[in-house]
C-alpha atoms as a PDB file:
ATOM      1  CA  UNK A   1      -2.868  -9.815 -14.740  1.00  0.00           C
ATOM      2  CA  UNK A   2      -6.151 -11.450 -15.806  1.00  0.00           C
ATOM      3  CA  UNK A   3      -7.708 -14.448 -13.825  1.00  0.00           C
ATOM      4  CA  UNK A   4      -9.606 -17.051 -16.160  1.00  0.00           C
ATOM      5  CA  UNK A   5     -12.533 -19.480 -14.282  1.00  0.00           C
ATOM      6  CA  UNK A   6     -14.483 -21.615 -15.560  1.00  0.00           C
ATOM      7  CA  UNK A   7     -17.058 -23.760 -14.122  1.00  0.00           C
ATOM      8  CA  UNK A   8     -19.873 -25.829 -16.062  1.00  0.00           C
ATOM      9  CA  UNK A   9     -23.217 -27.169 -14.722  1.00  0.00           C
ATOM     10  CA  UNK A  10     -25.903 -29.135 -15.903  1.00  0.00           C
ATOM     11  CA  UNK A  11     -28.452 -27.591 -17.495  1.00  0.00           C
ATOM     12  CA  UNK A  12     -31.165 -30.067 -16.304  1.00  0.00           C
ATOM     13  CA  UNK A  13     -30.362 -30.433 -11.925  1.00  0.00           C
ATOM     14  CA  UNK A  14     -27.113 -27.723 -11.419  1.00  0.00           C
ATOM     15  CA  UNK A  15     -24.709 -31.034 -11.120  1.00  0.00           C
ATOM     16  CA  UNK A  16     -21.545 -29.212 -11.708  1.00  0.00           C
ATOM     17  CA  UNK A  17     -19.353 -31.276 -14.385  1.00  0.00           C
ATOM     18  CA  UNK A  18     -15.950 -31.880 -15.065  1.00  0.00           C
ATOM     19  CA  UNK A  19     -15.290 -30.524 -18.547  1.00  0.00           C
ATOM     20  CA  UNK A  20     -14.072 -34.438 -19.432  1.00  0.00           C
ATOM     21  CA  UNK A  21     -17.237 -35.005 -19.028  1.00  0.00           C
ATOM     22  CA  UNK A  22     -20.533 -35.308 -21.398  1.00  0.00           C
ATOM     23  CA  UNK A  23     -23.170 -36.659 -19.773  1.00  0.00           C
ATOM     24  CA  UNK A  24     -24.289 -35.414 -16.326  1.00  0.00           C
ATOM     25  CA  UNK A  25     -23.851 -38.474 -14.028  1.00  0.00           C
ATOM     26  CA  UNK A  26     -26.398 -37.598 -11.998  1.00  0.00           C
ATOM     27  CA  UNK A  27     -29.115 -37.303 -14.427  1.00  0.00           C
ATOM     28  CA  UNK A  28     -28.106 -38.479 -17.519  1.00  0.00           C
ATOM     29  CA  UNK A  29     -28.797 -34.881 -19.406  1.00  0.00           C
ATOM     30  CA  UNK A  30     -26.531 -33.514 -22.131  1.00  0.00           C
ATOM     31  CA  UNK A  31     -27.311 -29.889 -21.515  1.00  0.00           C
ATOM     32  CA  UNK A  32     -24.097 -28.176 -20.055  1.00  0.00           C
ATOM     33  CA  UNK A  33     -24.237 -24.395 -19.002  1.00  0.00           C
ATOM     34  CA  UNK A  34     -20.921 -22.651 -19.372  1.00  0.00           C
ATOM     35  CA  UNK A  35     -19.735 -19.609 -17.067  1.00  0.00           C
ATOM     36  CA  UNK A  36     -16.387 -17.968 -18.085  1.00  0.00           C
ATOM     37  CA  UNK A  37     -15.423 -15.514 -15.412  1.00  0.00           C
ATOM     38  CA  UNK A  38     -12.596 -13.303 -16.324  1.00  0.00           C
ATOM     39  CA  UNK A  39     -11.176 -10.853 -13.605  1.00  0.00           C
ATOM     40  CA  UNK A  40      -8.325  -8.302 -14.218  1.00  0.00           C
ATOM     41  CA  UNK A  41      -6.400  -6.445 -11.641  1.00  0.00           C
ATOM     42  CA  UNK A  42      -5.619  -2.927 -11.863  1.00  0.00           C
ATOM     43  CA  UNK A  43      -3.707  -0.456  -9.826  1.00  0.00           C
ATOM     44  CA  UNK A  44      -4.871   3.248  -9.551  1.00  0.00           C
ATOM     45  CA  UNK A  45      -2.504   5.557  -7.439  1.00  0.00           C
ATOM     46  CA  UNK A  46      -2.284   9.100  -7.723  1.00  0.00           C
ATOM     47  CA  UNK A  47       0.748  11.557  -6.601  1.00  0.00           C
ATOM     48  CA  UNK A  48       0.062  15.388  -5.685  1.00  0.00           C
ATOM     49  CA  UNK A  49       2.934  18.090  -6.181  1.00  0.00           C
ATOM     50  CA  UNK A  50       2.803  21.344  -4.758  1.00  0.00           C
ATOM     51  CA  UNK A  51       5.444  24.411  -5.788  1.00  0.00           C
ATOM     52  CA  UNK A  52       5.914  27.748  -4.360  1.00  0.00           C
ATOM     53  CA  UNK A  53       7.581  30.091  -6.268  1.00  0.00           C
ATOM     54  CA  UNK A  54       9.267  33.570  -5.574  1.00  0.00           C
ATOM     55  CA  UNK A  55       8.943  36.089  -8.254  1.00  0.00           C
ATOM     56  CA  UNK A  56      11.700  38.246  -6.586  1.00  0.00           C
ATOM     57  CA  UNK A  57      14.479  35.779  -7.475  1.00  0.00           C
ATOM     58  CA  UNK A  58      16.613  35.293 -10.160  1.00  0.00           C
ATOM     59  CA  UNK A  59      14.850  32.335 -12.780  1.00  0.00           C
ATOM     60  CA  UNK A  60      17.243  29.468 -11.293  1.00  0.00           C
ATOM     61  CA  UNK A  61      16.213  30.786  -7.550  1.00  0.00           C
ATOM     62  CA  UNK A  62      12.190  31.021  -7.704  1.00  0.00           C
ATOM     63  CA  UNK A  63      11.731  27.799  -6.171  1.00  0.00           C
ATOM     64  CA  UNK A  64      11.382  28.017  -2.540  1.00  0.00           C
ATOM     65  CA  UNK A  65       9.026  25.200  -1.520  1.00  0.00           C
ATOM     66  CA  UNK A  66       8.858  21.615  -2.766  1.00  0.00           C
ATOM     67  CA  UNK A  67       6.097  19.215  -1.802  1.00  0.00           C
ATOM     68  CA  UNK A  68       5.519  15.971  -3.179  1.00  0.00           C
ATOM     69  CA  UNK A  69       3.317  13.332  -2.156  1.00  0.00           C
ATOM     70  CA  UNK A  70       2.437   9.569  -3.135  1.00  0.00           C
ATOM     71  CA  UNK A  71       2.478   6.744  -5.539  1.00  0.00           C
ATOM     72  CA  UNK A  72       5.765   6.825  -7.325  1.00  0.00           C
ATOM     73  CA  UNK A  73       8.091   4.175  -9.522  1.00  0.00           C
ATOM     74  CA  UNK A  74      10.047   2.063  -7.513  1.00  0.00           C
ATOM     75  CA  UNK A  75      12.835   0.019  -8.648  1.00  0.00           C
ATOM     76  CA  UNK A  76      13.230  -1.883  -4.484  1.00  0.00           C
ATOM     77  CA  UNK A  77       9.677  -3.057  -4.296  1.00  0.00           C
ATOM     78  CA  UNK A  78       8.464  -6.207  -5.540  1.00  0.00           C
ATOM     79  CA  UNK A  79       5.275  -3.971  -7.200  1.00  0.00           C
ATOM     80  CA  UNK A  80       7.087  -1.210  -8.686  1.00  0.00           C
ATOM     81  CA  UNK A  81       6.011   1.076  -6.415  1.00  0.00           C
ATOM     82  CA  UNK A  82       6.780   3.260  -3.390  1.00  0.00           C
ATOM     83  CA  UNK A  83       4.494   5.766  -1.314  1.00  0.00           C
ATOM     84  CA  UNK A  84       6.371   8.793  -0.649  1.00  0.00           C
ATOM     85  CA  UNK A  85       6.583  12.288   0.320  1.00  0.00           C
ATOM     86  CA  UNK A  86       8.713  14.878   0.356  1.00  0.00           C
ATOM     87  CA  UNK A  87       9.465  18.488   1.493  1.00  0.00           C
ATOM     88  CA  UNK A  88      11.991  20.747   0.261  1.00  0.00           C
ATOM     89  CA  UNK A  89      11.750  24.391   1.951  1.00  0.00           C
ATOM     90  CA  UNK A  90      15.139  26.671   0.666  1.00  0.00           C
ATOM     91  CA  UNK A  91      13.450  29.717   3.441  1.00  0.00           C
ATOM     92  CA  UNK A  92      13.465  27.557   6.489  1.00  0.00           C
ATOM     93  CA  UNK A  93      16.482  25.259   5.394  1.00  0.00           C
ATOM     94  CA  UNK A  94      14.605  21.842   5.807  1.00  0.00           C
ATOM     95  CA  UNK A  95      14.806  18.898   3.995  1.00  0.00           C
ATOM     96  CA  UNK A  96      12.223  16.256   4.671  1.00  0.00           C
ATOM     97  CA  UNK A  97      11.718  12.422   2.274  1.00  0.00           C
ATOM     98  CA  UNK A  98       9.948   9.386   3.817  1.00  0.00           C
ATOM     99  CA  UNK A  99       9.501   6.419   1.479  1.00  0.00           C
ATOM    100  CA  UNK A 100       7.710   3.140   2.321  1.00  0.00           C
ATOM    101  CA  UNK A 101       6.687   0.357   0.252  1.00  0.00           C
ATOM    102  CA  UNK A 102       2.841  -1.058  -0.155  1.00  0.00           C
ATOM    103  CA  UNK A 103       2.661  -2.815   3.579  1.00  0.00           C
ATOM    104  CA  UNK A 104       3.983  -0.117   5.318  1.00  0.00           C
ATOM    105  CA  UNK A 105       7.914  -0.694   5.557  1.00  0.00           C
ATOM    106  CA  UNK A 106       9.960   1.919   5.469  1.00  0.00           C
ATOM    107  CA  UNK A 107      12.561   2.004   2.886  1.00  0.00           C
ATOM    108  CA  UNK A 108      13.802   5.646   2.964  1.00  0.00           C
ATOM    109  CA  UNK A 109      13.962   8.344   5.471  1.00  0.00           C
ATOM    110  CA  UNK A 110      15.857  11.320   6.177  1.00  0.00           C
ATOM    111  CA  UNK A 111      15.116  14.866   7.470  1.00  0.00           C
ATOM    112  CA  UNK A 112      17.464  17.125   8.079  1.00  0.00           C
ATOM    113  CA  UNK A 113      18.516  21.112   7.193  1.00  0.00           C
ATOM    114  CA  UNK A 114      18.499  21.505   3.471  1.00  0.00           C
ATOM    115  CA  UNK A 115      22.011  22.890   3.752  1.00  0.00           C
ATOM    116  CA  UNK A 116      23.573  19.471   5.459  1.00  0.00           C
ATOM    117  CA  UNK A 117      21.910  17.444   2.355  1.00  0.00           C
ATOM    118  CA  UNK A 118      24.436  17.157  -0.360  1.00  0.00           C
ATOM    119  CA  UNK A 119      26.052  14.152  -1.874  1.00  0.00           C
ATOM    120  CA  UNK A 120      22.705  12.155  -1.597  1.00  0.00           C
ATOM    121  CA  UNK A 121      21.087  10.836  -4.669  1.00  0.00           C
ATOM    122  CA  UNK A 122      20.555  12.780  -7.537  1.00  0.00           C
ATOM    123  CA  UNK A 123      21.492  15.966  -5.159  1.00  0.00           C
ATOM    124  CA  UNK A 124      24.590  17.852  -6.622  1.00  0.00           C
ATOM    125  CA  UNK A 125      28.123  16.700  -5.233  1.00  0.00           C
ATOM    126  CA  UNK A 126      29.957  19.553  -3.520  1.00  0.00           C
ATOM    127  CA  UNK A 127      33.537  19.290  -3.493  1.00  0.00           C
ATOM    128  CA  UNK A 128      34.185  21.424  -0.043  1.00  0.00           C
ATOM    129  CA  UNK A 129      32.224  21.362   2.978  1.00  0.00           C
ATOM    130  CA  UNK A 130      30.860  25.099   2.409  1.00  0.00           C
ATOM    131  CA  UNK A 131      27.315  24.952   0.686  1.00  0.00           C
ATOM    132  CA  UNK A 132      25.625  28.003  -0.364  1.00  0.00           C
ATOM    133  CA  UNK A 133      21.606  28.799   0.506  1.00  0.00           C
ATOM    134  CA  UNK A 134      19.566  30.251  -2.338  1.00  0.00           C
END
């Protein structure tokens, strides 16, 4: 979002005028000087991903360790965005995702063995209580 400013002076004693105004009531000049300051606001954020793979597993399998961390989409926040960071780790059976917003408040978290998180999210529903390690 850009920020427009402007401010106008006298050219002959630095008065600084209204812009209704012509003549400098302070020393009767006509020479104005006109700064425009225009500011825009960007956001930079960056998000590292880290994947371990096993070659000795079948294609779907290979994946063993997850890691994601920082500056995601968020739908919640009032910026559209969310810090987070998450582990999945199939050979120790730990699940790990912490999400907080831009101050610090935490909108997400849950850690817990990999094979107790189902029917969360995006995570595949399981119709029995019996889930299946890679």
């Amino acid at each position: 979002m850009s920020e427009v400013s402007i401010k106008i002076i006298c050219d002959n004693c630095g008065y600084e005028l209204q812009e209704s105004e012509k003549i400098c009531p302070n020393c009767h000049s006509e020479q104005r000087r006109v700064f425009i300051q225009v500011c825009e606001k960007i956001h930079i954020s960056c998000c590292q991903r880290l994947k371990a793979k096993n070659p000795q597993y079948p294609s779907d399998k290979k994946l063993r360790y997850d890691f994601i961390q920082g500056d995601v989409p968020s739908n919640i926040t009032y910026n559209g965005r969310a810090k987070l960071k998450r582990i999945i780790d199939k050979d120790n059976d730990y699940y790990y995702e912490h999400v907080e917003d831009h101050k610090g408040n935490v909108i997400h978290h849950c850690e817990e063995p990999l094979s107790k998180h189902y029917n969360h999210g995006s995570a595949k529903k399981i119709n029995d209580n019996s889930r299946k390690l890679d």
